[in-house]
Protein backbone atom coordinates (compact mmCIF):
# COMPACT_ATOMS: atom_id res chain seq x y z
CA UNK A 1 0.00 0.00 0.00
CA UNK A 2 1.30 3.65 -0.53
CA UNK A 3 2.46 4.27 2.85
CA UNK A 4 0.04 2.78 5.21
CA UNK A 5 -0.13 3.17 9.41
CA UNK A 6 3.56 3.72 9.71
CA UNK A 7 4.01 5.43 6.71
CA UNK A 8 1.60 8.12 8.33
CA UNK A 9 3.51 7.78 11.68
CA UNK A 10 6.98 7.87 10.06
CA UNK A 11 5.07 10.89 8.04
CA UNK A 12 4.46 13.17 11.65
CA UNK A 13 7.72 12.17 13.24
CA UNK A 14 9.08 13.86 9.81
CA UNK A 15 7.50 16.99 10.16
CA UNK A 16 8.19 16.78 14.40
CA UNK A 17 11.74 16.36 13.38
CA UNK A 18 11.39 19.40 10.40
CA UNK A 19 9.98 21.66 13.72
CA UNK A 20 12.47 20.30 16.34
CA UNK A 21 15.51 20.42 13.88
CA UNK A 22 14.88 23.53 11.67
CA UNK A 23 13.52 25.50 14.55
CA UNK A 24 16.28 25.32 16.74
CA UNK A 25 18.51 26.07 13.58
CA UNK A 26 17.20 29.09 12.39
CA UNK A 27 16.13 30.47 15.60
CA UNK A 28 19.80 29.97 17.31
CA UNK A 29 20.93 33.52 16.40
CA UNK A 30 18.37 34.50 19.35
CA UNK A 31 21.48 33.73 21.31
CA UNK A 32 23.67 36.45 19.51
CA UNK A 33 23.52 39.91 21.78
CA UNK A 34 23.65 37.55 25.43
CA UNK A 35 27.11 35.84 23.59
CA UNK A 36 28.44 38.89 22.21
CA UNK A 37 27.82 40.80 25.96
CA UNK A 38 28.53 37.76 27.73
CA UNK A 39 32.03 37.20 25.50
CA UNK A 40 32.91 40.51 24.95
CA UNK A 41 33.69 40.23 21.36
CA UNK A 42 31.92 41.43 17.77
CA UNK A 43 28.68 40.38 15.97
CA UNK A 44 31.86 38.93 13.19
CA UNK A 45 33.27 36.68 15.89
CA UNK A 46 29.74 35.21 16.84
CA UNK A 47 27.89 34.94 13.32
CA UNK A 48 30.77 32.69 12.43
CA UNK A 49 29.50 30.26 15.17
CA UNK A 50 26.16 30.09 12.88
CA UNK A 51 27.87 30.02 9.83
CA UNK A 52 29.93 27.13 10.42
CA UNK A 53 26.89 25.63 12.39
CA UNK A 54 24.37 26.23 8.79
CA UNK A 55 27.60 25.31 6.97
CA UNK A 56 28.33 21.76 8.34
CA UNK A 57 24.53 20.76 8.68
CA UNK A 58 24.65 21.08 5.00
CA UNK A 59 28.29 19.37 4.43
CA UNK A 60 27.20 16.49 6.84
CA UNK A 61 25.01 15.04 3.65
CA UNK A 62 27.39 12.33 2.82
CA UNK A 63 27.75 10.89 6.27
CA UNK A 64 24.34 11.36 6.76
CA UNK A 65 24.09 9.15 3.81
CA UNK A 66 26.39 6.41 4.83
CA UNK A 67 24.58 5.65 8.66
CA UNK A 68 21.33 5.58 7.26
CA UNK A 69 22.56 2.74 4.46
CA UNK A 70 24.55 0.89 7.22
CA UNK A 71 22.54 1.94 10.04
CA UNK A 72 19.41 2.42 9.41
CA UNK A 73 16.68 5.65 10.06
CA UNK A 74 16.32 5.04 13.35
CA UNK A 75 19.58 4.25 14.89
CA UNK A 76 21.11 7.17 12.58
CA UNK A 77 18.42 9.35 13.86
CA UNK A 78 19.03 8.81 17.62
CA UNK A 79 23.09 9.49 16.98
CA UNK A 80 21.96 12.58 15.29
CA UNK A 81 19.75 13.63 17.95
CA UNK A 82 22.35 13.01 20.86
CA UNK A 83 25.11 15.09 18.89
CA UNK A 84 22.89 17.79 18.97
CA UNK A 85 21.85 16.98 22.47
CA UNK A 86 25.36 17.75 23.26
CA UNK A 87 26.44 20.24 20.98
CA UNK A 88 23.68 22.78 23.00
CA UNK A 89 24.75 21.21 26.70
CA UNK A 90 28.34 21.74 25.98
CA UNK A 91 27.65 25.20 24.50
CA UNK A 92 25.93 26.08 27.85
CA UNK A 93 29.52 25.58 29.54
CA UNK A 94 31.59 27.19 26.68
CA UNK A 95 34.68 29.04 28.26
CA UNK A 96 35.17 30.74 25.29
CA UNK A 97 33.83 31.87 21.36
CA UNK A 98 36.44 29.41 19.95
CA UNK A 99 34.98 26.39 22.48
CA UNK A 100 31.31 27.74 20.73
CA UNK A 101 33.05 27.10 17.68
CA UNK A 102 33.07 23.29 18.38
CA UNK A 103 29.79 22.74 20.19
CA UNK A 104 27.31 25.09 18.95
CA UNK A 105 29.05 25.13 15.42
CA UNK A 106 30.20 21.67 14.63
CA UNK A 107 28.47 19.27 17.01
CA UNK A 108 25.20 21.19 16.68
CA UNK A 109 25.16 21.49 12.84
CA UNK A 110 26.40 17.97 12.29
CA UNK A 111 24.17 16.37 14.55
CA UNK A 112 21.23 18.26 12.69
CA UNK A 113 22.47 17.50 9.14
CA UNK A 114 22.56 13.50 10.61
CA UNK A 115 19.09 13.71 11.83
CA UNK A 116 17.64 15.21 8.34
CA UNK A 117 18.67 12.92 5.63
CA UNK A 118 16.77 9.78 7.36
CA UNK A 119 13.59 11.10 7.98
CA UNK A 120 13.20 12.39 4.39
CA UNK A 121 14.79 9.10 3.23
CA UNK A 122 11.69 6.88 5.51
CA UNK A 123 8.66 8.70 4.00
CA UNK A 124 10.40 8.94 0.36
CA UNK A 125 10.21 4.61 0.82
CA UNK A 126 7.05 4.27 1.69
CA UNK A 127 5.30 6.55 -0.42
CA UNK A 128 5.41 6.63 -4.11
CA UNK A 129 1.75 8.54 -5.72
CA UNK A 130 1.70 10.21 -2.11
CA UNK A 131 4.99 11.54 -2.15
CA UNK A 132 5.13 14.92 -3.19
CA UNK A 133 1.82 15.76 -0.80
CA UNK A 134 3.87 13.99 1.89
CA UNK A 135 7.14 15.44 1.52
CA UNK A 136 5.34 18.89 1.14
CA UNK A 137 3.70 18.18 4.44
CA UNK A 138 6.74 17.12 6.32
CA UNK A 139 8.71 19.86 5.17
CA UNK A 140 6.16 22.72 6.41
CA UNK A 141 7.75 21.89 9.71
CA UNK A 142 10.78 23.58 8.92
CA UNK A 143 8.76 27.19 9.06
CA UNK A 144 6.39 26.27 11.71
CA UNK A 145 8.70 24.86 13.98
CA UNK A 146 10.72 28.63 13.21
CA UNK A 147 7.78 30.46 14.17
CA UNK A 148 7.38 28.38 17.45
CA UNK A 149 10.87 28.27 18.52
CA UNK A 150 11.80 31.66 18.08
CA UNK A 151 9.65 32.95 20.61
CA UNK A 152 10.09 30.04 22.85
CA UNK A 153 14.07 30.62 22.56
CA UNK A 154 13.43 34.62 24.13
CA UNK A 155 10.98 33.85 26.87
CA UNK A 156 13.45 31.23 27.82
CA UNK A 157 16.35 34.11 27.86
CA UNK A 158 14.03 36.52 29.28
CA UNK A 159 13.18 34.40 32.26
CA UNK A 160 15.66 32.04 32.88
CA UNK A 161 19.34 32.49 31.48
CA UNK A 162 21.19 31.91 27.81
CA UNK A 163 23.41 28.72 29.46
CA UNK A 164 19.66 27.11 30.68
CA UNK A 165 18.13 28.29 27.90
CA UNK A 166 20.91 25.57 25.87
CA UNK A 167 20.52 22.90 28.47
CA UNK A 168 16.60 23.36 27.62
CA UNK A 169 17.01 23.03 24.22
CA UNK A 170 19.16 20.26 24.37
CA UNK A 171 16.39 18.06 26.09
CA UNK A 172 14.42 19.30 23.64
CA UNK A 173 16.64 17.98 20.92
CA UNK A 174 16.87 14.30 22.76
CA UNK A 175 13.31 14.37 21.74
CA UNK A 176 13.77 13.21 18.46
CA UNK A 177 15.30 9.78 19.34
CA UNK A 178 11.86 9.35 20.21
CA UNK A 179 10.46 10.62 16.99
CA UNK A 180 13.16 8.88 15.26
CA UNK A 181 11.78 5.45 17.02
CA UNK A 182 8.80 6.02 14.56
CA UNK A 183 10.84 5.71 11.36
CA UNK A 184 9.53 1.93 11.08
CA UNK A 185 11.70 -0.16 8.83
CA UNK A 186 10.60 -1.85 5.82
CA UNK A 187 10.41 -5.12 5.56
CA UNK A 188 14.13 -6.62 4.20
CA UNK A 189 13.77 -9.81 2.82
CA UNK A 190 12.26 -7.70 -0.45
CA UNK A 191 15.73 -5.76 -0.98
CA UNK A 192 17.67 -9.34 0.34
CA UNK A 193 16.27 -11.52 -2.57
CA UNK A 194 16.36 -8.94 -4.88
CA UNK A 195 20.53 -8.60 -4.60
CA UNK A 196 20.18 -12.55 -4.45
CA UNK A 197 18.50 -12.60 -8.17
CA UNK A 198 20.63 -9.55 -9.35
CA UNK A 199 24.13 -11.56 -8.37
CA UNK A 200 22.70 -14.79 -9.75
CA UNK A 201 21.54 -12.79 -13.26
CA UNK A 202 25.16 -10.80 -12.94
CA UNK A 203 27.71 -12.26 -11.33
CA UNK A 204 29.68 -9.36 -12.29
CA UNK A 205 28.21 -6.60 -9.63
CA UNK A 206 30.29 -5.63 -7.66
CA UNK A 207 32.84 -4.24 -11.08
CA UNK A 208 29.64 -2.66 -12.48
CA UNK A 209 29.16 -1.14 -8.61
CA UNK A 210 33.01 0.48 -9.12
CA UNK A 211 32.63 1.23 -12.65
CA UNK A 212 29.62 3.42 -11.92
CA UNK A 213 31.23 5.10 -8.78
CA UNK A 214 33.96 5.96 -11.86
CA UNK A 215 31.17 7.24 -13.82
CA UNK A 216 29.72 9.33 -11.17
CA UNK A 217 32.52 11.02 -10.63
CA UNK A 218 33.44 11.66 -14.23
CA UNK A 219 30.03 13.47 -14.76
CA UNK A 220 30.58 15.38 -11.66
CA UNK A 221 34.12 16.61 -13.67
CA UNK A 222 31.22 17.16 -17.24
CA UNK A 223 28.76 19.10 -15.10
CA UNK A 224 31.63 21.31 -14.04
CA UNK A 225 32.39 21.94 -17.72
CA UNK A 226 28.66 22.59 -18.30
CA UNK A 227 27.77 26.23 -18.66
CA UNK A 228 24.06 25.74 -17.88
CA UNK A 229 25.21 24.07 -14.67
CA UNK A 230 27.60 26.54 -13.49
CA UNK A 231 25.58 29.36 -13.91
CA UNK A 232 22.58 28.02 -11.73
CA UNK A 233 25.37 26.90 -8.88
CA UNK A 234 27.23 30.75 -9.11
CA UNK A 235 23.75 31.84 -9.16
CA UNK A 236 22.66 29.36 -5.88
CA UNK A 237 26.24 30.54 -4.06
CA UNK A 238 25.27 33.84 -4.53
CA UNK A 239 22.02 33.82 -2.96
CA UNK A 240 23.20 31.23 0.01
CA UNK A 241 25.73 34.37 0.87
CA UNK A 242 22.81 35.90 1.99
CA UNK A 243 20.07 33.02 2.75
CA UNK A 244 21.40 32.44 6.52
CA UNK A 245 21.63 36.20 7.22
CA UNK A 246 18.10 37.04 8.65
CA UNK A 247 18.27 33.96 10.84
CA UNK A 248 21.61 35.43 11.89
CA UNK A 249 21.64 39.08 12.58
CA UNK A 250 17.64 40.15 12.57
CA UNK A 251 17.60 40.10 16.71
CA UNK A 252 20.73 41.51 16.77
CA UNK A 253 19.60 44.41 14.49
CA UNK A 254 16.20 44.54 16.09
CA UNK A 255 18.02 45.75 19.14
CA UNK A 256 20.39 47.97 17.28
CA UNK A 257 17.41 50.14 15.99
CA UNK A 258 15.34 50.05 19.39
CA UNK A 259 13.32 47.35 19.20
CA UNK A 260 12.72 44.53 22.51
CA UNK A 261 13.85 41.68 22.33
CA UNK A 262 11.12 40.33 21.86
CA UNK A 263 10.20 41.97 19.04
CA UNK A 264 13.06 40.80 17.53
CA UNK A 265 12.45 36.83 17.48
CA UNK A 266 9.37 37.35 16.57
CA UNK A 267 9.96 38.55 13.55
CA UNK A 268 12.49 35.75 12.88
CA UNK A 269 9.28 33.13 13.89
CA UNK A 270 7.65 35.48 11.06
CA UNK A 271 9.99 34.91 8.76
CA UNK A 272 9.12 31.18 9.16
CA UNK A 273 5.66 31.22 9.07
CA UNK A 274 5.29 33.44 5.89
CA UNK A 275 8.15 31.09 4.40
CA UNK A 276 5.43 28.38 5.08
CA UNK A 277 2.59 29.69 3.54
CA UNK A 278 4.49 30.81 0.83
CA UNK A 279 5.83 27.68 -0.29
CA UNK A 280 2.23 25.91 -0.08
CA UNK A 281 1.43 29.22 -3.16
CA UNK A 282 4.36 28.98 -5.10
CA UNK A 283 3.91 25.39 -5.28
CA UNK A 284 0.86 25.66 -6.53
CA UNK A 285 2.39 29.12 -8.95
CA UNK A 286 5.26 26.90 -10.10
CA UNK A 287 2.58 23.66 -12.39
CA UNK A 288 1.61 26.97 -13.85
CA UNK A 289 3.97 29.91 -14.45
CA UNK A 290 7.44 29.52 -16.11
CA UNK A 291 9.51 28.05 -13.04
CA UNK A 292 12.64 29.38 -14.34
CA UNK A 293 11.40 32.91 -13.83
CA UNK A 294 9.12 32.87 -11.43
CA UNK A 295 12.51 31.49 -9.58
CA UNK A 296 14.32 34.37 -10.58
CA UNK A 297 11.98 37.34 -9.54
CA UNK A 298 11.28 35.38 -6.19
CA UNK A 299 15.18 36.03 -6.17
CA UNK A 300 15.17 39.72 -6.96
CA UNK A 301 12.52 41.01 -4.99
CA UNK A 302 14.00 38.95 -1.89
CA UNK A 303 17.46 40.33 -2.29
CA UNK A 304 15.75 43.83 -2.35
CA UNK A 305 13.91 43.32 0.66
CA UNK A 306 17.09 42.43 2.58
CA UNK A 307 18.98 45.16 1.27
CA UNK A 308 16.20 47.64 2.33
CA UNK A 309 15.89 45.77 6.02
CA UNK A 310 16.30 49.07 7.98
CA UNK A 311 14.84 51.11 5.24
CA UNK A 312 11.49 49.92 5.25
CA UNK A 313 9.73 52.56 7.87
CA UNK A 314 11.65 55.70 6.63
CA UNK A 315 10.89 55.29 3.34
CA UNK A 316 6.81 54.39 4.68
CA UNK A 317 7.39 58.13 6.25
CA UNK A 318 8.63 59.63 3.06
CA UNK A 319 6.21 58.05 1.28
CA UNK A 320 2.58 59.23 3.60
CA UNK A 321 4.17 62.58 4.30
CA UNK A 322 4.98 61.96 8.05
CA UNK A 323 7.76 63.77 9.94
CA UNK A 324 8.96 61.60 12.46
CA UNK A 325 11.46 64.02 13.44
CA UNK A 326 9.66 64.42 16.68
CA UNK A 327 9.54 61.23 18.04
CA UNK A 328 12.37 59.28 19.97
CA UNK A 329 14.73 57.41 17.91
CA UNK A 330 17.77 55.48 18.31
CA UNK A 331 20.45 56.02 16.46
CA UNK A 332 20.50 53.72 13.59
CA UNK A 333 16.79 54.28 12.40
CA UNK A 334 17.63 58.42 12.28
CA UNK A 335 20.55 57.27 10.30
CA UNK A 336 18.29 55.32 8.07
CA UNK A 337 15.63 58.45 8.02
CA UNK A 338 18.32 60.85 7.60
CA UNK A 339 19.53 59.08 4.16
CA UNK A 340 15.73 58.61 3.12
CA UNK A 341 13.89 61.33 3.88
CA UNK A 342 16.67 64.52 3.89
CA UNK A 343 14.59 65.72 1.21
CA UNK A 344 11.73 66.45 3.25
CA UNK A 345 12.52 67.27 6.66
CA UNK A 346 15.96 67.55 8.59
CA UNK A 347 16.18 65.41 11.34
CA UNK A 348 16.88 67.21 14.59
CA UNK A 349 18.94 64.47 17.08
CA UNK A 350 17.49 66.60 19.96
CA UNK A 351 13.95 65.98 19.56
CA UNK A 352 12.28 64.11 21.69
CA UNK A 353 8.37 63.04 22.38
CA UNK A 354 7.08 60.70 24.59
CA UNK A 355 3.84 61.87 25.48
CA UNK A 356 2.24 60.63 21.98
CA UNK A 357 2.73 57.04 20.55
CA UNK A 358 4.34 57.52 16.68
CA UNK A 359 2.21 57.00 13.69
CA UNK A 360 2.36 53.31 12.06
CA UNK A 361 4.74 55.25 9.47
CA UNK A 362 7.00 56.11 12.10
CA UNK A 363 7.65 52.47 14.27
CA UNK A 364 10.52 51.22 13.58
CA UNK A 365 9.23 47.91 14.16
CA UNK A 366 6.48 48.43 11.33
CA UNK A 367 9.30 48.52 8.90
CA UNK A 368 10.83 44.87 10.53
CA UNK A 369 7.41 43.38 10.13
CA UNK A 370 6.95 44.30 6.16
CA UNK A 371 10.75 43.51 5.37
CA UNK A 372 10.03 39.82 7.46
CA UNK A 373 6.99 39.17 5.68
CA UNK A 374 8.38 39.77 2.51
CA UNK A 375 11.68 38.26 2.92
CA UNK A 376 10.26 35.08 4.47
CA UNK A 377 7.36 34.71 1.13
CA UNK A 378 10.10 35.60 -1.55
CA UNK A 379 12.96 33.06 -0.07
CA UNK A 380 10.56 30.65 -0.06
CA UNK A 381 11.60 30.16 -3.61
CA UNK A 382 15.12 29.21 -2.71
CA UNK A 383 14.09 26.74 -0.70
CA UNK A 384 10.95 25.35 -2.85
CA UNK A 385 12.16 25.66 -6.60
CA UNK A 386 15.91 24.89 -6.74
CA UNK A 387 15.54 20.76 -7.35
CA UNK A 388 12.75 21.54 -9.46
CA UNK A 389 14.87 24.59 -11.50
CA UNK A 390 17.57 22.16 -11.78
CA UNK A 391 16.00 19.27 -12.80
CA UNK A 392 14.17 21.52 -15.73
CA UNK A 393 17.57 22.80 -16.65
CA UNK A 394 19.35 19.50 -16.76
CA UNK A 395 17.40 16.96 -16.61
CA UNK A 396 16.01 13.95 -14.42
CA UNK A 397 18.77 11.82 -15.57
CA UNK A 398 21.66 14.22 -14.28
CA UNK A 399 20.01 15.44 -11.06
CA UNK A 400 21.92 13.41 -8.39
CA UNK A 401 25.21 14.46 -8.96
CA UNK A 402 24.44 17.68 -10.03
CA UNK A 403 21.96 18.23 -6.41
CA UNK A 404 25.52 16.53 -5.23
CA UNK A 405 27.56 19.50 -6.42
CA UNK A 406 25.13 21.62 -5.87
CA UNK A 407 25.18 21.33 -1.79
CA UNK A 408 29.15 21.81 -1.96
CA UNK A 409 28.50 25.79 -3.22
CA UNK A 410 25.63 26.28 -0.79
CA UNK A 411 27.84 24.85 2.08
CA UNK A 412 30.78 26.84 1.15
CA UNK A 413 28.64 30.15 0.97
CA UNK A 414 27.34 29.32 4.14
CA UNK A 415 30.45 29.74 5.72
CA UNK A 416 31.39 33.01 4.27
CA UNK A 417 28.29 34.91 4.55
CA UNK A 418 27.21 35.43 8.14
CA UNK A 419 31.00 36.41 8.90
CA UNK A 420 31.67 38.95 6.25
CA UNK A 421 28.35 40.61 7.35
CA UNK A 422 29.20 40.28 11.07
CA UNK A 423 32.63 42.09 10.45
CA UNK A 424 31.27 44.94 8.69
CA UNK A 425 28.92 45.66 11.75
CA UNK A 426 32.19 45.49 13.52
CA UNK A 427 34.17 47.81 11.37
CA UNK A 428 30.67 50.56 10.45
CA UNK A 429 28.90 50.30 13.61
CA UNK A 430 25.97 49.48 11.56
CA UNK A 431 23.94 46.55 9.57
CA UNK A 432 23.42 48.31 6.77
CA UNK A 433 26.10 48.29 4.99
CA UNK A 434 26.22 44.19 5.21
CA UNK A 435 22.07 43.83 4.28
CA UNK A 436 22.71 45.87 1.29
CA UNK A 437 25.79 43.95 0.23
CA UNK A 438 24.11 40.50 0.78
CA UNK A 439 20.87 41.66 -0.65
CA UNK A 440 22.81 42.79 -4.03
CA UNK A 441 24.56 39.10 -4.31
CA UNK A 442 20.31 37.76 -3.58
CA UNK A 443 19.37 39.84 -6.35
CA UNK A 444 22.59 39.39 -8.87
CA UNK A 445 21.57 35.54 -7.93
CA UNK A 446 18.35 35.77 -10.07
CA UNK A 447 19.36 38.48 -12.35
CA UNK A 448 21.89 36.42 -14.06
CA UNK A 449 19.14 33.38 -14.65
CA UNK A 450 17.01 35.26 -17.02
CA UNK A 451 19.33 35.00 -19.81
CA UNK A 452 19.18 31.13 -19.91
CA UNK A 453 16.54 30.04 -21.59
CA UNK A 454 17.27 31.93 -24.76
CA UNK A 455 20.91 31.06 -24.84
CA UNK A 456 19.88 27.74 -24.79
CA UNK A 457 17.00 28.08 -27.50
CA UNK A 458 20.01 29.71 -29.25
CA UNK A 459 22.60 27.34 -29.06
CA UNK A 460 20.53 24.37 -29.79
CA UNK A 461 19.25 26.52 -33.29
CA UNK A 462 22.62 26.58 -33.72
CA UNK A 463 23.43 22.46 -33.30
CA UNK A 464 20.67 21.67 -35.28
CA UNK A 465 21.68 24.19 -38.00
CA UNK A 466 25.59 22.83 -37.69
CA UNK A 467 24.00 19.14 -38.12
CA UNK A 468 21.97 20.00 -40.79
CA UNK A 469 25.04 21.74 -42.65
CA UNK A 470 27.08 18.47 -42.03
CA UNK A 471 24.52 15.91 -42.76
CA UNK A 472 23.93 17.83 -46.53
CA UNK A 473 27.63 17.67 -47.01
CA UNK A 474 27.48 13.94 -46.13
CA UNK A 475 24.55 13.71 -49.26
CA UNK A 476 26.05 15.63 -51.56
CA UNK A 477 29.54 13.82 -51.29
C-alpha cells in the first residue's frame, strides 16, 4: 500500500523532526547579543558560530548518507539527535567563542544535518503517488517549527538564562530519538532476494558497482564543464551568501534600531511562518507559471527586501508625508531616516516626544514586520524551486550528482556569509552596509538566470543548424 499506518507515523515524526531540527537552527541567532555581551567580542566573531553551524549541517550530507545505508533511520536518527543533544549542553559551559566554535558550530550542525537525511529518506520509501503531498507536508515543519521556537528561545532568555536556555534546548533535541523510534523499517527480505537474483543474473556486480562510482565522478568533472550548470550553482552561491543572514543578525539588528527583544524573534518566527505559507502558493504558482522565472523574480525582490531591512519605515514616512522628526529614535533608524527622507525634513537628534505614541509610518518595528513578511514569502523560492529549477535545466537523468555538487556551493557560501556581514557591523557600527551587500549578491543571484533560456533556445538553433550543414555535405559527397 502507498504508505500505510507507519508510513503516516513515520510521516508526523518527519514533520516533528522538520519543527524540532529547523527551529532550533534558524532560531539559534536568538542567542547572539547575550554571547556577544557575555564574551565581549563582535557580531563577526559570533555569526561565524552560525555560519559554520548552517555550513556543516549542509556538508554532513554524505555521512548522513552512509549511517542511514549501514545503520538504518532510526539508529542514525538517535546518533543525530544526541550530537545535537550535546552540541547545545556543551555550549551552555563554553569558556570561550572558539569552544562555541566546536559545540554550537560543529556538534550542533552535524548532529542536525545526521538527523535530516533519514527522515526524508523513511517517508520517500514508503510513499510513491503520495509523495510529493507527503514530503510537502513534512517539510512545512521547517517554518512552523521557526515560528514556534523563536519565541520560545526569548521567553526562555528573558526568564531564565542563555546557558539554561541551551541545556533546555538540548532536552528538547533528545526528543527526536523518540520521533526517530517512529521511522519503522521496511520489511528486508524484499531488498535481500532482490541482490540474491541480481548476483545470480550478474555475477559481475560488484565491477559494475566500481565502474559506476567511476562514472559518477566523471560526470561530476562534465557538469563542471557545463555552462548551464555553473551558472545556476554561481547563481545558488550567490544567494546562500545571503540566505542564513536574517536567521543570523535580525535580533541583533532589532536591538540595534530600538526594538525589545522580543520583538526581535518574533519577527524571525515570522519569517518562518510566511516562508510556510508561501511555499504551499508557489507550489501551486510553479505547475503553472514559467519556473525558471518565477525562480528568478522570487530572487530579486527577496534580495531587495534584505537590502532595504532598515529602510522599510523611513521610506513608509517619506512616502505618507509623516515627519517623524519628533519622536524618539535610536540612532541607527535616524541614520536610516536621515539618508531617506533629507529631502523632506531635517532630522533634529534633539527631539524628543514621549507623550504621543508615533504614527504606524514612524515604528521602527512596522518597517521589521513588512521587510520579514516579505523576505520570508520571496525566499521561499530558494528553498521550494531549486531541485525543481535544476532538474528543468538539466534533466532527471543528471540530477543526483548535479543536487551533489550543488550542496558543496551552498555549504561553502554558508560559511562566508554570516562572517563577512558580522565584520562589517564590527568595522561601520551598523547593519546596513552588510544587508545591502548580501541583498545585491540575492538579487545578482536571479538576475543572471534570465538569460538562460534563450541562450539555450540559441545554441541548440545553432546544433541543429551545424548538423543540418554536415549531414547535406554527407549527401552531396
Amino acid at each position: 500500500p502507498d504508505g500505510g499506518f507507519w508510513g503516516w507515523v513515520a510521516v508526523f515524526g518527519c514533520f516533528m523532526g522538520n519543527v524540532i531540527g529547523d527551529g532550533v537552527m534558524y532560531s539559534f541567532g536568538i542567542f547572539m547579543p547575550k554571547f556577544k555581551e557575555h564574551f565581549h567580542c563582535g557580531s563577526g566573531e559570533i555569526a561565524t558560530v552560525n555560519a559554520i553551524q548552517m555550513g556543516v549541517t549542509f556538508a554532513s550530507g554524505p555521512l548522513a548518507s552512509f549511517l542511514t545505508n549501514h545503520l538504518g533511520w532510526r539508529l542514525t536518527t538517535v546518533i543525530g539527535s544526541v550530537l545535537a543533544a550535546a552540541g547545545f549542553a556543551l555550549s551552555a559551559v563554553a569558556p570561550n567563542v572558539i569552544f562555541l566554535y566546536l559545540s554550537a558550530g560543529v556538534l550542533i550542525g552535524l548532529g542536525l544535518g545526521i538527523i535530516y537525511l533519514p527522515r526524508l529518506d523513511c517517508i520517500t520509501q514508503y510513499f510513491d503517488k503520495k509523495r510529493p503531498f507527503v514530503t510537502g507536508v513534512a517539510i512545512c515543519g521547517s517554518g512552523i517549527g521557526t515560528f514556534i521556537f523563536a519565541p520560545l528561545t526569548e521567553w526562555l532568555l528573558e526568564y531564565t538564562d542563555w546557558q539554561m536556555a541551551l541545556i533546555i534546548l538540548s532536552g528538547i533535541c533528545l526528543l527526536n530519538c523518540g520521533f526517530g523510534l517512529l521511522f519503522k523499517p521496511l520489511p528486508t527480505y524484499q531488498e535481500r532476494d532482490k541482490d540474491v537474483c541480481e548476483t545470480m543474473l550478474d555475477p559481475d556486480e560488484d565491477e559494475k558497482d566500481k565502474a559506476g562510482d567511476k562514472d559518477t565522478f566523471n560526470e561530476m568533472l562534465l557538469l563542471l564543464r557545463n555552462w548551464v550548470f555553473m551558472m545556476f550553482a554561481i547563481s545558488n552561491f550567490l544567494t546562500s551568501l545571503g540566505y542564513p543572514i536574517p536567521y543570523t543578525f535580525v535580533p541583533d539588528n532589532g536591538r540595534e534600531i530600538g526594538l525589545s527583544s522580543s520583538q526581535g524573534s518574533f519577527l524571525v518566527g515570522l519569517i518562518g511562518i510566511s516562508n510556510t505559507l508561501a511555499r504551499l502558493l508557489l507550489g501551486i504558482a510553479s505547475q503553472r507559471l514559467h519556473r525558471l522565472y518565477l525562480y528568478n523574480t522570487c530572487l530579486v525582490i527577496c534580495g531587495l527586501a534584505m537590502a532595504l531591512t532598515n529602510y522599510f519605515q523611513p521610506i513608509s514616512a517619506a512616502l505618507f508625508g509623516y515627519d517623524c522628526t519628533e519622536f524618539l529614535l535610536s540612532p541607527t533608524a535616524s541614520q536610516a531616516i536621515n539618508s531617506t527622507v533629507s529631502l523632506f525634513s531635517t532630522l533634529d537628534a534633539n527631539t524628543t516626544s514621549n507623550l504621543l505614541p508615533p504614527p504606524w509610518a514612524c515604528d521602527p518595528y512596522v518597517g521589521q514586520l513588512m521587510y520579514a513578511t516579505l523576505y520570508g514569502v520571496t525566499s521561499a523560492a530558494y528553498v521550494l524551486l531549486t531541485t525543481l529549477v535544476l532538474a528543468d535545466l538539466l534533466g532527471a537523468d543528471k540530477f543526483t550528482n548535479a543536487f551533489g555538487l550543488l550542496l558543496l556551493f551552498q555549504g561553502v557560501a554558508t560559511f562566508i556569509g554570516p562572517p563577512i556581514v558580522g565584520f562589517m557591523f564590527d568595522a561601520f557600527g551598523s547593519y546596513n552596509s552588510g544587508f545591502i551587500l548580501m541583498g545585491s549578491m540575492i538579487s545578482l543571484s536571479g538576475l543572471m538566470l534570465y538569460p538562460v533560456p534563450c541562450m539555450q533556445t540559441m545554441l541548440a538553433s545553432k546544433v541543429k543548424q551545424c548538423t543540418l550543414n554536415v549531414t547535406v555535405k554527407d549527401v552531396q559527397t
